[in-house]
PDB file of N, CA and C in Angstrom:
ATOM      1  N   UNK A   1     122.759 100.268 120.368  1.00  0.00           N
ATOM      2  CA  UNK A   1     121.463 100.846 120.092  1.00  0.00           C
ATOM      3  C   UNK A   1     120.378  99.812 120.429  1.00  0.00           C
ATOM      4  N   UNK A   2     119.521 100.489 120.961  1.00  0.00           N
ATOM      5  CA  UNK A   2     118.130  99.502 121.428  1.00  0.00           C
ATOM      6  C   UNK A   2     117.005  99.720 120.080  1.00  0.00           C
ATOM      7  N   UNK A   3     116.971  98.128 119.802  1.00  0.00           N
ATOM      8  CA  UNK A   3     115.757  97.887 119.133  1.00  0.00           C
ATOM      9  C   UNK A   3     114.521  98.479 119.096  1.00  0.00           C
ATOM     10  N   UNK A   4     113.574  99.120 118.504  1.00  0.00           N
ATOM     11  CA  UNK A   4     112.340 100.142 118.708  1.00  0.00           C
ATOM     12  C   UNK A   4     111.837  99.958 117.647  1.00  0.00           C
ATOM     13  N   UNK A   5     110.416 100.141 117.407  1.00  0.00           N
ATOM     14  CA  UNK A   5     109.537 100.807 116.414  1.00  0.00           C
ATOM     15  C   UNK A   5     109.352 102.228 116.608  1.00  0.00           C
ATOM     16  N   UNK A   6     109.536 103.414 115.649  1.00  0.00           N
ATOM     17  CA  UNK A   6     109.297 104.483 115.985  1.00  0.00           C
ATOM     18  C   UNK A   6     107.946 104.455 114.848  1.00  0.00           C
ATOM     19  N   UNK A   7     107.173 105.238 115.132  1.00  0.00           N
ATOM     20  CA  UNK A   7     105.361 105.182 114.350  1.00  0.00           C
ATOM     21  C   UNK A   7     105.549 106.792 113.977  1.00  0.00           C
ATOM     22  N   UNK A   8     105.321 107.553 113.002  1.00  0.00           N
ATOM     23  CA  UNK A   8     105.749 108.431 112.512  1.00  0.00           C
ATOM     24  C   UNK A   8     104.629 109.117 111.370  1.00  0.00           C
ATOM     25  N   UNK A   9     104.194 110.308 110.920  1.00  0.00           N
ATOM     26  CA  UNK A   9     103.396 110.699 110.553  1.00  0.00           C
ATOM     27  C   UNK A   9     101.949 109.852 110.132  1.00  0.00           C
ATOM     28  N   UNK A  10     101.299 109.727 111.152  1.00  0.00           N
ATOM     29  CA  UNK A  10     100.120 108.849 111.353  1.00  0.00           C
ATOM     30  C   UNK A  10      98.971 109.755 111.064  1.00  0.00           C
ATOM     31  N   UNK A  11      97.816 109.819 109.881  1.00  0.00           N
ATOM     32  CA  UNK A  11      97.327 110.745 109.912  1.00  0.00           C
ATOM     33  C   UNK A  11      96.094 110.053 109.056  1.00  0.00           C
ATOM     34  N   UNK A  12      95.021 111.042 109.264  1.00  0.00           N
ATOM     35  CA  UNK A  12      93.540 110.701 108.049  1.00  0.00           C
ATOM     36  C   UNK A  12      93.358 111.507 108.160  1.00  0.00           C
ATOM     37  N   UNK A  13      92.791 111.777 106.978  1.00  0.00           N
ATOM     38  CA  UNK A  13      92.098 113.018 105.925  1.00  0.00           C
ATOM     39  C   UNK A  13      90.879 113.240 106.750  1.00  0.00           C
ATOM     40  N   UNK A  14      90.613 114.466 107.007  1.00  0.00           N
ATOM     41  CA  UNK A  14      89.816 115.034 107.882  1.00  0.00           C
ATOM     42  C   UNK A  14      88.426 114.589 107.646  1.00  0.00           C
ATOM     43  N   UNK A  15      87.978 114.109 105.944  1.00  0.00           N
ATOM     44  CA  UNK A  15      87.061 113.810 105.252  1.00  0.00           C
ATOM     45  C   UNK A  15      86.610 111.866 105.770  1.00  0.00           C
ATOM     46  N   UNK A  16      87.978 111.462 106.373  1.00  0.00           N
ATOM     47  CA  UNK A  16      87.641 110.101 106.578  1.00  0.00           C
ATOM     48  C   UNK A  16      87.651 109.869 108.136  1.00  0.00           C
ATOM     49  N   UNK A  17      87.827 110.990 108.660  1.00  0.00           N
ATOM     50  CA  UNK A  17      87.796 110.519 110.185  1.00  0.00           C
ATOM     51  C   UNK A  17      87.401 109.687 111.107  1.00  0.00           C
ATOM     52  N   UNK A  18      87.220 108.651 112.145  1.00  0.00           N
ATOM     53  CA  UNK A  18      86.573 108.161 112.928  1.00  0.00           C
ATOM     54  C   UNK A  18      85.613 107.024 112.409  1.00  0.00           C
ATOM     55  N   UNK A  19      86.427 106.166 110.999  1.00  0.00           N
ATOM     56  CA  UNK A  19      86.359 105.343 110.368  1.00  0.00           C
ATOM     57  C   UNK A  19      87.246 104.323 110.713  1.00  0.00           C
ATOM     58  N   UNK A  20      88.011 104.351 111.779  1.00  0.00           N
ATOM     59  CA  UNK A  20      89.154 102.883 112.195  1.00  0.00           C
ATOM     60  C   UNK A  20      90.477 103.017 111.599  1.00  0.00           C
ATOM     61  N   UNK A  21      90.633 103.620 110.475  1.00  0.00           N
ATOM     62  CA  UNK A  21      91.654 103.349 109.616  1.00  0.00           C
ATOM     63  C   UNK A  21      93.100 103.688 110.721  1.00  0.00           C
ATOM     64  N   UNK A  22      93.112 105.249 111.199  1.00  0.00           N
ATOM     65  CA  UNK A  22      94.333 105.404 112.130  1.00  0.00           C
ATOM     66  C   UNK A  22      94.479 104.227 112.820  1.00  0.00           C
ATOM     67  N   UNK A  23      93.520 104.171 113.962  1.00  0.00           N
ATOM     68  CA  UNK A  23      93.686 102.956 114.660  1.00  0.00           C
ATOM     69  C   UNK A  23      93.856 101.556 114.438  1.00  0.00           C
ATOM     70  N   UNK A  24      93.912 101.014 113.230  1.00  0.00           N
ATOM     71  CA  UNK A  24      93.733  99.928 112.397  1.00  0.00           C
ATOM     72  C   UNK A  24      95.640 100.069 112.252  1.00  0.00           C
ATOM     73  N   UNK A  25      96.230 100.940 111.709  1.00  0.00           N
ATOM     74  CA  UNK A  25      97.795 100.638 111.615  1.00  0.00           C
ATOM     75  C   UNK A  25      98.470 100.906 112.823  1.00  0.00           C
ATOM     76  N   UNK A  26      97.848 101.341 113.999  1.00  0.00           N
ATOM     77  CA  UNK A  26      98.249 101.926 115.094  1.00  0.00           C
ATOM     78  C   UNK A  26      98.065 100.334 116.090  1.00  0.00           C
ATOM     79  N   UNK A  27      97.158  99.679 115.783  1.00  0.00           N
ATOM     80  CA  UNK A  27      97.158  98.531 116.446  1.00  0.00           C
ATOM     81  C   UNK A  27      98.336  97.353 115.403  1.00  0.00           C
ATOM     82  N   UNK A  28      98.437  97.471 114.111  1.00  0.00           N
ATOM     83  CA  UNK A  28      99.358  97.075 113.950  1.00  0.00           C
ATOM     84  C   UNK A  28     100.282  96.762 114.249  1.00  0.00           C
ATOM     85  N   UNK A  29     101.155  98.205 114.607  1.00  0.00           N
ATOM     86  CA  UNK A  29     102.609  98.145 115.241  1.00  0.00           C
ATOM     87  C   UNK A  29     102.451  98.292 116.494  1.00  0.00           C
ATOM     88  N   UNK A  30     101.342  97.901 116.955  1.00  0.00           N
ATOM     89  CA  UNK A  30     101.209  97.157 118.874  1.00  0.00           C
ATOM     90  C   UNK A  30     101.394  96.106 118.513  1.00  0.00           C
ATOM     91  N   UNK A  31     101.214  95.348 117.587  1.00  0.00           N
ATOM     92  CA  UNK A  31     100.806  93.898 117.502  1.00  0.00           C
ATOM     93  C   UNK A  31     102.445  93.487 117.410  1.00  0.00           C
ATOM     94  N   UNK A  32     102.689  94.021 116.490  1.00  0.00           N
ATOM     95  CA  UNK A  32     104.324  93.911 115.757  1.00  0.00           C
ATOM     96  C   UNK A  32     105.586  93.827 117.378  1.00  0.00           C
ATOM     97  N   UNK A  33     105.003  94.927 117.815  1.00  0.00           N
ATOM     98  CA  UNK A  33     105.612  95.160 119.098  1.00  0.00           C
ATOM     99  C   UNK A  33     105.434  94.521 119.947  1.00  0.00           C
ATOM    100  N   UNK A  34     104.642  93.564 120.424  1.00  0.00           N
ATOM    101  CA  UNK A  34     103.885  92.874 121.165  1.00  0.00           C
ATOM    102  C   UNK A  34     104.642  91.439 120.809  1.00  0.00           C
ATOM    103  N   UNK A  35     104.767  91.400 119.719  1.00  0.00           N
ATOM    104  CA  UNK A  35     105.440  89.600 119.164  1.00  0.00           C
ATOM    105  C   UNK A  35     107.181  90.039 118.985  1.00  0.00           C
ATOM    106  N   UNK A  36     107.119  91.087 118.962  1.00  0.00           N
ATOM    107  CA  UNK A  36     108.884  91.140 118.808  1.00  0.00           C
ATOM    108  C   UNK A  36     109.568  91.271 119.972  1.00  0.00           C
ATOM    109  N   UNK A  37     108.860  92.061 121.424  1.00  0.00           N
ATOM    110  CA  UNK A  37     109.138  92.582 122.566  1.00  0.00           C
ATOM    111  C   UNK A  37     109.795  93.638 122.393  1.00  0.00           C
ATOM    112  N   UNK A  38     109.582  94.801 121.351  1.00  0.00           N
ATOM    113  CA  UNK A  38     110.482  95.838 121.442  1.00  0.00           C
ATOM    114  C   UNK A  38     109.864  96.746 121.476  1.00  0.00           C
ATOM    115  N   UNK A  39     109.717  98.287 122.100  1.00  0.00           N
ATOM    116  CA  UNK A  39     109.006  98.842 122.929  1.00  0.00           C
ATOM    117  C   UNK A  39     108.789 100.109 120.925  1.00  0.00           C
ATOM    118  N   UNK A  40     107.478 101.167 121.707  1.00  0.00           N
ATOM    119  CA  UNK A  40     107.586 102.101 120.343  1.00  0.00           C
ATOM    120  C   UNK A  40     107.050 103.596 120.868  1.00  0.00           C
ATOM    121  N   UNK A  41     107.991 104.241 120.171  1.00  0.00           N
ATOM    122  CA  UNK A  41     108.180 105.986 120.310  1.00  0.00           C
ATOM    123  C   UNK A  41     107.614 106.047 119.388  1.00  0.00           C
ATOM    124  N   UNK A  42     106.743 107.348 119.669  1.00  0.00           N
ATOM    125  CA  UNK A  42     106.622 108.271 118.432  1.00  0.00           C
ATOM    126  C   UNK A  42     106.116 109.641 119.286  1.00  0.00           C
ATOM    127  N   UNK A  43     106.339 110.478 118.286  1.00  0.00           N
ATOM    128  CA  UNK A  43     106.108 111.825 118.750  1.00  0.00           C
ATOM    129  C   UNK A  43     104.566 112.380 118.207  1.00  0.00           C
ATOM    130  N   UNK A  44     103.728 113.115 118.902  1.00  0.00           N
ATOM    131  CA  UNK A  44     102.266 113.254 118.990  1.00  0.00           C
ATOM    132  C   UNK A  44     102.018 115.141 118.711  1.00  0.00           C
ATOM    133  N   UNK A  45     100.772 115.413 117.966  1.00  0.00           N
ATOM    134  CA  UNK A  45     100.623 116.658 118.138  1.00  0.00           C
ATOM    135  C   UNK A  45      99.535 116.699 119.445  1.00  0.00           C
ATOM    136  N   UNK A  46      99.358 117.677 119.816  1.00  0.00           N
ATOM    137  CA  UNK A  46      98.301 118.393 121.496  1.00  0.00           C
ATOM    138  C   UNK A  46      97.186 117.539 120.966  1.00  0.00           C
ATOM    139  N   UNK A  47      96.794 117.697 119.503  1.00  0.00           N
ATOM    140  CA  UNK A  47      95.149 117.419 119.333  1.00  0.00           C
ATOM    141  C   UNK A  47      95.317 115.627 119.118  1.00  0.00           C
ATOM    142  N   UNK A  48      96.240 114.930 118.826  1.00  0.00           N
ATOM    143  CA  UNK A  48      96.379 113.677 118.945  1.00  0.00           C
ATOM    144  C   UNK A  48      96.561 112.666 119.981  1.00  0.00           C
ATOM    145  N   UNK A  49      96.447 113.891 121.030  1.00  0.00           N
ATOM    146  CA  UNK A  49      97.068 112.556 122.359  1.00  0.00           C
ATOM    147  C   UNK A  49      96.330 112.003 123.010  1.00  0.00           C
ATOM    148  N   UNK A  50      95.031 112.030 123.037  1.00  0.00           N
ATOM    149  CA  UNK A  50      93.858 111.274 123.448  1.00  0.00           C
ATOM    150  C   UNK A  50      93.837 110.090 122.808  1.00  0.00           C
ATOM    151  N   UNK A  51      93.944 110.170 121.727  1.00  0.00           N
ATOM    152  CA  UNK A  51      93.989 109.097 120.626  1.00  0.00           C
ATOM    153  C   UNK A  51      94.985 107.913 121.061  1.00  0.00           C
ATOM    154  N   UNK A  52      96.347 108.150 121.169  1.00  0.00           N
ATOM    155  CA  UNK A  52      97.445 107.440 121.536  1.00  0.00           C
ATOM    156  C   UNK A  52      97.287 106.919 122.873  1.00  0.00           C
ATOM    157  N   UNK A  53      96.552 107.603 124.000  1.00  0.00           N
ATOM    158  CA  UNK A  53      96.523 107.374 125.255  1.00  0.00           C
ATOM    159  C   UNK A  53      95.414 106.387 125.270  1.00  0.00           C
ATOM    160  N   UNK A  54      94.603 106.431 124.366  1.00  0.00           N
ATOM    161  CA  UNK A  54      93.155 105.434 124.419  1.00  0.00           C
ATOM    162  C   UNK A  54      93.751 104.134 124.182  1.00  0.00           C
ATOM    163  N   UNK A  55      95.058 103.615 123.079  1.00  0.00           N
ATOM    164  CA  UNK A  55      95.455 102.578 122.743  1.00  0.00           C
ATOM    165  C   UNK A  55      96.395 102.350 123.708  1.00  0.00           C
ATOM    166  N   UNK A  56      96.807 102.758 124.749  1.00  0.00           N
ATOM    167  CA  UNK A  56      97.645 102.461 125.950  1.00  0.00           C
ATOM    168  C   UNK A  56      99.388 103.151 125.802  1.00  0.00           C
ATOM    169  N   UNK A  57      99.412 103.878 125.180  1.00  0.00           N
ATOM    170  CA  UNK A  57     100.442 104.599 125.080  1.00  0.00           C
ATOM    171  C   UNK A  57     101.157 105.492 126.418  1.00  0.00           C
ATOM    172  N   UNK A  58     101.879 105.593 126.987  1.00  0.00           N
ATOM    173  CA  UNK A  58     102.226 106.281 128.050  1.00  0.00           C
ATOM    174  C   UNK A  58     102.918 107.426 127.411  1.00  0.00           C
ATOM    175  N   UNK A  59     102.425 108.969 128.527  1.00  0.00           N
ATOM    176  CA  UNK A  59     103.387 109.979 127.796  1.00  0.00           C
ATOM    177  C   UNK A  59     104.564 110.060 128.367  1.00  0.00           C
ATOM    178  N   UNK A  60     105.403 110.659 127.715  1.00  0.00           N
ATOM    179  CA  UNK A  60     106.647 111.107 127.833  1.00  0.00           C
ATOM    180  C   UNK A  60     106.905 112.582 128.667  1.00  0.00           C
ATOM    181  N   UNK A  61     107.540 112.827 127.730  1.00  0.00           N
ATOM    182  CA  UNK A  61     107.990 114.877 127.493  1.00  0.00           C
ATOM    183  C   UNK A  61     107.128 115.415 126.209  1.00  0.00           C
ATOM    184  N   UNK A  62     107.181 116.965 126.604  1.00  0.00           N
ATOM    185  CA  UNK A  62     106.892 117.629 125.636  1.00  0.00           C
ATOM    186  C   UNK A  62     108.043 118.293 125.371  1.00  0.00           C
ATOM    187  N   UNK A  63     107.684 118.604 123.592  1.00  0.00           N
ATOM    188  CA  UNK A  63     108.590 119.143 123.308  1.00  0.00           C
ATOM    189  C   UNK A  63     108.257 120.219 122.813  1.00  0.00           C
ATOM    190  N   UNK A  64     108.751 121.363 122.655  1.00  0.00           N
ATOM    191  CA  UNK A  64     108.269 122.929 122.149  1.00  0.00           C
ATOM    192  C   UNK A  64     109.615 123.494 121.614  1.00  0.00           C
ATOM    193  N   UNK A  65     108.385 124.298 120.283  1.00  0.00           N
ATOM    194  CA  UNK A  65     109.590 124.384 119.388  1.00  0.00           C
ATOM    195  C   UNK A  65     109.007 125.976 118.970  1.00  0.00           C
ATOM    196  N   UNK A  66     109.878 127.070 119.325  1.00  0.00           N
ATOM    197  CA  UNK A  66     108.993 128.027 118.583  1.00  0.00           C
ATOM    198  C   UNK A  66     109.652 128.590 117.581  1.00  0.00           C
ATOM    199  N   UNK A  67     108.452 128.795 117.042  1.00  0.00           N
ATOM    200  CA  UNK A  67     108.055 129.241 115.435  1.00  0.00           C
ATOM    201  C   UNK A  67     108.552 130.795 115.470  1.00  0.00           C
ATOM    202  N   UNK A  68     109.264 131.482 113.900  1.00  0.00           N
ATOM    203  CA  UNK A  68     108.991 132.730 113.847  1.00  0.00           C
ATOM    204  C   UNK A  68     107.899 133.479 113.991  1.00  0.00           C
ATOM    205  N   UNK A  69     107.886 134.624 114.242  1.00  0.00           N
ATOM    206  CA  UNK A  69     106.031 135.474 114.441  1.00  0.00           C
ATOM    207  C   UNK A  69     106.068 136.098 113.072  1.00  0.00           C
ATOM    208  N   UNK A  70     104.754 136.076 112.580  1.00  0.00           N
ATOM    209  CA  UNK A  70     104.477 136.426 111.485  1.00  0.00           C
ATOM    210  C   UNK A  70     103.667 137.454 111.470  1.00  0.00           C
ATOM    211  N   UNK A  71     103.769 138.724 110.746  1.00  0.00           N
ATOM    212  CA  UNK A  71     102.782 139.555 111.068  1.00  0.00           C
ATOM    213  C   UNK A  71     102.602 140.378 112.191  1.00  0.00           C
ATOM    214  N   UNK A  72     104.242 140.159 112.721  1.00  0.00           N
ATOM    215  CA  UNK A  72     103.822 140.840 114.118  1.00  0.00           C
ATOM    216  C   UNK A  72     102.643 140.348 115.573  1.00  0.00           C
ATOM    217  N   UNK A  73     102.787 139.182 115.144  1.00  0.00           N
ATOM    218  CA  UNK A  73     101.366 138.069 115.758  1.00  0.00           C
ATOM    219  C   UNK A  73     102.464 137.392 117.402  1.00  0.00           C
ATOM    220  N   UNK A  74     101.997 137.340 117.955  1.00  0.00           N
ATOM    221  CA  UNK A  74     102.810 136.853 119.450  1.00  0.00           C
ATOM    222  C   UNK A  74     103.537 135.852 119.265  1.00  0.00           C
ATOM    223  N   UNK A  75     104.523 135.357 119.534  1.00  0.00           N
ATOM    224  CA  UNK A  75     105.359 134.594 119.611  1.00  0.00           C
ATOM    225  C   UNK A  75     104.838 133.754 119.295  1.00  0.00           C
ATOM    226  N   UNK A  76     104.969 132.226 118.203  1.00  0.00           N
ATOM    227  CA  UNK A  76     103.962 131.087 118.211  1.00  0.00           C
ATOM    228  C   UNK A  76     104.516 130.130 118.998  1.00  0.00           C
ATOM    229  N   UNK A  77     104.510 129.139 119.177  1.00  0.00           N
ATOM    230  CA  UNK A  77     104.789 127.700 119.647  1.00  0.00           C
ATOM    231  C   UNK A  77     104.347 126.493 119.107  1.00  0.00           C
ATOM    232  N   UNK A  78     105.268 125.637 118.432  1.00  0.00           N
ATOM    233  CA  UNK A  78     104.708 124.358 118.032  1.00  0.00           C
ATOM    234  C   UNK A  78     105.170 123.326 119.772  1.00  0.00           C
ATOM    235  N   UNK A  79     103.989 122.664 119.697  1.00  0.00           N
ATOM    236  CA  UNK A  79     104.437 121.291 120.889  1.00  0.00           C
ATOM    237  C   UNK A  79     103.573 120.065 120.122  1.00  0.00           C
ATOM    238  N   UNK A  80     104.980 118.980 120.786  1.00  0.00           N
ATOM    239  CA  UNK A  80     104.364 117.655 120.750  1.00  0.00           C
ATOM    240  C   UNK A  80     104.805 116.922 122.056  1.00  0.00           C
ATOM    241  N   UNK A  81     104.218 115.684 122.093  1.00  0.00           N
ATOM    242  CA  UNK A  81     104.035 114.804 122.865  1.00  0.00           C
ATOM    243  C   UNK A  81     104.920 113.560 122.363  1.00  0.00           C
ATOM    244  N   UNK A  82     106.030 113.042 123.598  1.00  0.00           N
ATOM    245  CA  UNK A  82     106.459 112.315 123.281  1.00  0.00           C
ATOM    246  C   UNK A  82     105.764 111.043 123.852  1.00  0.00           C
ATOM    247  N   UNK A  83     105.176 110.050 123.043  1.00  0.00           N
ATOM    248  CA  UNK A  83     104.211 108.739 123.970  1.00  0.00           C
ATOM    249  C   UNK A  83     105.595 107.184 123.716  1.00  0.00           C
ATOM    250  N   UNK A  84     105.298 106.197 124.764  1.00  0.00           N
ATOM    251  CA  UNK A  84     105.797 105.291 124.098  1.00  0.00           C
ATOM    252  C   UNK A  84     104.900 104.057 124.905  1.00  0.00           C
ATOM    253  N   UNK A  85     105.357 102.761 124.042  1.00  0.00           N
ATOM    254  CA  UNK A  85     104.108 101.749 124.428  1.00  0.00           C
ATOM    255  C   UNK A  85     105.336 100.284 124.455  1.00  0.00           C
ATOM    256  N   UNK A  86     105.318 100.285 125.539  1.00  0.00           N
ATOM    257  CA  UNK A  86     106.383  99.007 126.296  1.00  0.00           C
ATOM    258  C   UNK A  86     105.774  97.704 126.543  1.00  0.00           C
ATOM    259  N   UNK A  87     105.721  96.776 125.930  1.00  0.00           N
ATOM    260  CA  UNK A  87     104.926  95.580 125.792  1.00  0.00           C
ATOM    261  C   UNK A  87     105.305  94.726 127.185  1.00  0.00           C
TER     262      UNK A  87
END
């Protein structure tokens, strides 16, 4: 098995947004990654990947996962983004 950081439910309260804090633990485990040489996955929602791509993250695959329909409502679809950041 290869050594990794995987970064995993990364999130702020909609109320604190665009205050540093995401990016503040997100540069963290660059930093971490950066002094250890071991590369880091994590998986992204659609509305997050600007975010990840701004800190130098490369994408991956997507992944799609669909959801039951509720209500008779069209088929749903969850997708994410797989990013990873190779020091």
């Amino acid at each position: 098995m290869i050594p990794c950081y995987r970064l995993t439910f990364i999130g702020t309260d909609p109320l604190h947004e665009n205050r540093g804090a995401g990016s503040l633990l997100v540069r963290w485990g660059i930093e971490r990654s950066k002094a250890e040489h071991v590369p880091i996955y994590l998986e992204s929602t659609l509305e997050a990947a600007p975010f990840y791509k701004h800190l130098g993250f490369t994408v991956g695959e997507t992944v799609s996962l669909q959801l039951p329909s509720i209500s008779n409502q069209v088929d749903n679809f969850y997708k994410e983004i797989i990013f990873t950041f190779i020091p």
